[in-house]
Protein backbone atom coordinates (compact mmCIF):
# COMPACT_ATOMS: atom_id res chain seq x y z
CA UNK A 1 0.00 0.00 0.00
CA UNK A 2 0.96 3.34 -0.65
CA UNK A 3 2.02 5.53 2.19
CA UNK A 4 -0.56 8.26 0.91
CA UNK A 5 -3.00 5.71 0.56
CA UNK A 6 -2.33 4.25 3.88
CA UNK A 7 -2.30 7.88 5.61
CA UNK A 8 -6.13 7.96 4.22
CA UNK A 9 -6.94 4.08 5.26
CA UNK A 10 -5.54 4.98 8.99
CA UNK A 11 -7.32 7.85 9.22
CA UNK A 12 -10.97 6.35 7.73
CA UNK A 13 -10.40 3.40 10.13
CA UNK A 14 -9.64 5.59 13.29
CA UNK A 15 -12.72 8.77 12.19
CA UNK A 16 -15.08 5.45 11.66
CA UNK A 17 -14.17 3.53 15.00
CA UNK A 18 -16.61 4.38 18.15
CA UNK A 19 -13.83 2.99 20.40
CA UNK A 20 -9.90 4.04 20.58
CA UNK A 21 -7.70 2.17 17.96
CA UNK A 22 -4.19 0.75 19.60
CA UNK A 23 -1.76 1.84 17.40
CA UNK A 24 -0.98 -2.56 17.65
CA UNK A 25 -4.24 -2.90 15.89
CA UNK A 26 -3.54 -0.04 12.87
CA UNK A 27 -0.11 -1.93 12.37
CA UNK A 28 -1.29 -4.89 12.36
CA UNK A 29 -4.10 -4.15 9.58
CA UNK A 30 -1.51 -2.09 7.39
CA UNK A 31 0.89 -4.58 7.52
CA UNK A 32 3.48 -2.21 9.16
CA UNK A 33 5.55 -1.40 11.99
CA UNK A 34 4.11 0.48 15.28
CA UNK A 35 7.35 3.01 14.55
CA UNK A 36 6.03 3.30 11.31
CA UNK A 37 2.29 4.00 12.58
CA UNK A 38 3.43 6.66 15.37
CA UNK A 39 5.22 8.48 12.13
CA UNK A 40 2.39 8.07 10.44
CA UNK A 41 0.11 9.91 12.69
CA UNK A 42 2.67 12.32 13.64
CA UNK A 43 2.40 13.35 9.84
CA UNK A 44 -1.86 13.17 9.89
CA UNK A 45 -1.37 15.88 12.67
CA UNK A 46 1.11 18.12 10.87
CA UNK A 47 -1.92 17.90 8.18
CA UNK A 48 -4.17 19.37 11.03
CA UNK A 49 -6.17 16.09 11.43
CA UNK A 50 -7.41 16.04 15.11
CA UNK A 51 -6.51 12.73 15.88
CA UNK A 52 -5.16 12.17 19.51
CA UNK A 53 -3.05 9.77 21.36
CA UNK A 54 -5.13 8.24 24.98
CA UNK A 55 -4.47 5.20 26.99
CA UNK A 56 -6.48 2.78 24.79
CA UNK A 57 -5.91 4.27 21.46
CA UNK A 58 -5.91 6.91 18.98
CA UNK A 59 -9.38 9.00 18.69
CA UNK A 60 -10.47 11.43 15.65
CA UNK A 61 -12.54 14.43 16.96
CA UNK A 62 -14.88 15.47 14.16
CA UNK A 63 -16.35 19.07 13.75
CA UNK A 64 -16.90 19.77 17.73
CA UNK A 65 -17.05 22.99 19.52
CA UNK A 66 -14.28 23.41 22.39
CA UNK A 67 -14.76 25.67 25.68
CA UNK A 68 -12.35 25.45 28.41
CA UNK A 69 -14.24 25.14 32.35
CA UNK A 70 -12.34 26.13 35.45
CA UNK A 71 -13.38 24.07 38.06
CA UNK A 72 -13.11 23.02 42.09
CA UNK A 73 -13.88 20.13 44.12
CA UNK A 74 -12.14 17.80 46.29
CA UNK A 75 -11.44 14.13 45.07
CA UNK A 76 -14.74 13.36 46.65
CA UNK A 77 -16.75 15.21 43.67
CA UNK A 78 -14.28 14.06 40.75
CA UNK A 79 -17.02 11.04 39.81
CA UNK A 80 -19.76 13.48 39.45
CA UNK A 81 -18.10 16.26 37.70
CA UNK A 82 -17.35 13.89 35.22
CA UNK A 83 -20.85 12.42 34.96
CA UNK A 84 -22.14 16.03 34.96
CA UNK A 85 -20.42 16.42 31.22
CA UNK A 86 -20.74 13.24 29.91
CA UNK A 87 -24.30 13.11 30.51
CA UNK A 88 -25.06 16.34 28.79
CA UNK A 89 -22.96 15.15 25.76
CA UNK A 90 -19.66 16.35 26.23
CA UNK A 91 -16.23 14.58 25.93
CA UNK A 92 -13.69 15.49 28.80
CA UNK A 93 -10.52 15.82 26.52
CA UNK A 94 -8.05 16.94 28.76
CA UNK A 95 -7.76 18.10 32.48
CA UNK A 96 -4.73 20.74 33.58
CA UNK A 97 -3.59 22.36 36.40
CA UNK A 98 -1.35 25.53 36.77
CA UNK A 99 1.33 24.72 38.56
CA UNK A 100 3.48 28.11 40.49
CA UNK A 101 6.64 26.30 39.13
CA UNK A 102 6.20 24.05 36.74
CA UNK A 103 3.38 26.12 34.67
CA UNK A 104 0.58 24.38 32.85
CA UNK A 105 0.49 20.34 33.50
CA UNK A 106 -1.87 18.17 31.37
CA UNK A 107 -3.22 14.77 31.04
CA UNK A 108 -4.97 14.02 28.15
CA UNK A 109 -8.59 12.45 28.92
CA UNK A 110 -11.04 11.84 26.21
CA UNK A 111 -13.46 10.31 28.49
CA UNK A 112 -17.24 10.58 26.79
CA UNK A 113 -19.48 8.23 28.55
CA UNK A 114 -20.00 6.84 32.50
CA UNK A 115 -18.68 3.58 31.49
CA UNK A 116 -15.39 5.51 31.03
CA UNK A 117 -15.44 7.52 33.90
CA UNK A 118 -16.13 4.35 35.88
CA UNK A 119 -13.10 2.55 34.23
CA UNK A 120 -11.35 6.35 34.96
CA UNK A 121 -12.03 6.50 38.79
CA UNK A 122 -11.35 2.74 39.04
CA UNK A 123 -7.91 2.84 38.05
CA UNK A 124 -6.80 5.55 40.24
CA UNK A 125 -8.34 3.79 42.96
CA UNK A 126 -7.12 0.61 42.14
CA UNK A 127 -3.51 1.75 41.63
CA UNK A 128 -3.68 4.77 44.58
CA UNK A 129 -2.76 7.01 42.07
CA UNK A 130 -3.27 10.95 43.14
CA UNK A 131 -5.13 13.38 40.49
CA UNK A 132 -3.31 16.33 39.07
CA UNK A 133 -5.75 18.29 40.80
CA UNK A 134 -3.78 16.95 43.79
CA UNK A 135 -1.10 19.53 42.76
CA UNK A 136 -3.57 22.88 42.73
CA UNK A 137 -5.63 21.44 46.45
CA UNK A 138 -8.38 21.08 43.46
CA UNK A 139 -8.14 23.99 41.52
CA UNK A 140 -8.24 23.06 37.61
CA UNK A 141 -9.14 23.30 33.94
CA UNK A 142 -11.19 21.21 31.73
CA UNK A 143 -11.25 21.49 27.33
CA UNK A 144 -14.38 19.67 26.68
CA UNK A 145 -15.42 19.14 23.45
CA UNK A 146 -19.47 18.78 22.35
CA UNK A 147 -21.62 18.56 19.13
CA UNK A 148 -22.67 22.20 19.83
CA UNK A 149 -22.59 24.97 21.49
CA UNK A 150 -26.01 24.39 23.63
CA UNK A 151 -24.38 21.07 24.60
CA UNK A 152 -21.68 23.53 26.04
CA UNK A 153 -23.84 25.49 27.53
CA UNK A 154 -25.94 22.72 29.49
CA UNK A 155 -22.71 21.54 30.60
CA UNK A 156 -21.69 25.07 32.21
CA UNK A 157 -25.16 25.15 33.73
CA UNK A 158 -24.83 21.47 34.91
CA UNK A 159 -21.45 22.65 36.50
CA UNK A 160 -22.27 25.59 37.96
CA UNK A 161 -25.62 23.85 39.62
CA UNK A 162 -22.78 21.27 41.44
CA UNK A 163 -21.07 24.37 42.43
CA UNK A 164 -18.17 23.16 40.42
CA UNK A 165 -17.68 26.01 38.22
CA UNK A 166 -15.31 28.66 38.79
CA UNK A 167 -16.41 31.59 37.64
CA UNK A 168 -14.27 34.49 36.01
């Protein structure tokens, strides 16, 4: 296969998927290397494809609107702030702190549904990890992406009705 044509066939194949695809599963459909994948996608992205890198996979994000939510709550609330956005149709992509030192930390999310925020909250449980809200005693940012601005909108409401939102 051609490495234009295969650019095009990874990028169909991850746009099309509902779920994350490893970058073991692209190389093994295109018949080549995992380096060769990571370069591959490192070129889709220098295209100005949105395609991003999480812990189960590469994920396209198609046409959405973006707004960034400041937020606060202990580790107690993290569940619910989560559900909060999901449920009104948004996908956490990212979650940063600003650090007095070491400036603007991020960890990369894409979380869209409870089943992932269960699977989320499980695994720092399960391996005692500490959130990067840790860092800010629970001061930090969300980008969440959504189908539309209203969906945005709802989601600020939601958040502000949890007394979650920080407001400017």
């Amino acid at each position: 296969m051609e490495k234009e044509a295969r650019l095009q066939a990874i990028y169909d194949t991850i746009s099309k998927s509902e779920v994350p695809v490893s970058g073991s599963e692209l190389s093994k459909k295109f018949n080549v290397s995992r380096q060769v994948i990571v370069q591959d996608i490192a070129l889709l992205k220098a295209r100005n494809v949105h395609i991003y890198a999480t812990h189960k996979g590469y994920v396209c994000s198609h046409q959405r609107v973006r707004r960034v939510f400041s937020c606060f709550h202990l580790n107690d609330r993290m569940e619910e702030e989560m559900n909060a956005i999901v449920d009104c149709g948004g996908c956490i992509e990212n979650v940063f702190v600003k650090h007095d030192v070491y400036g603007k930390l991020e960890a990369k999310m894409n979380i869209s549904s409870r089943k992932q925020v269960k699977e989320f909250i499980d695994s720092i449980s399960q391996n005692q990890a500490k959130p990067l809200t840790d860092l800010t005693s629970g001061y930090h940012c969300h980008t969440v992406s959504a189908q539309s601005k209203e969906d945005l909108d709802s989601i600020e409401e939601s958040l502000r009705k949890l007394h979650i939102l920080q407001e400017a």
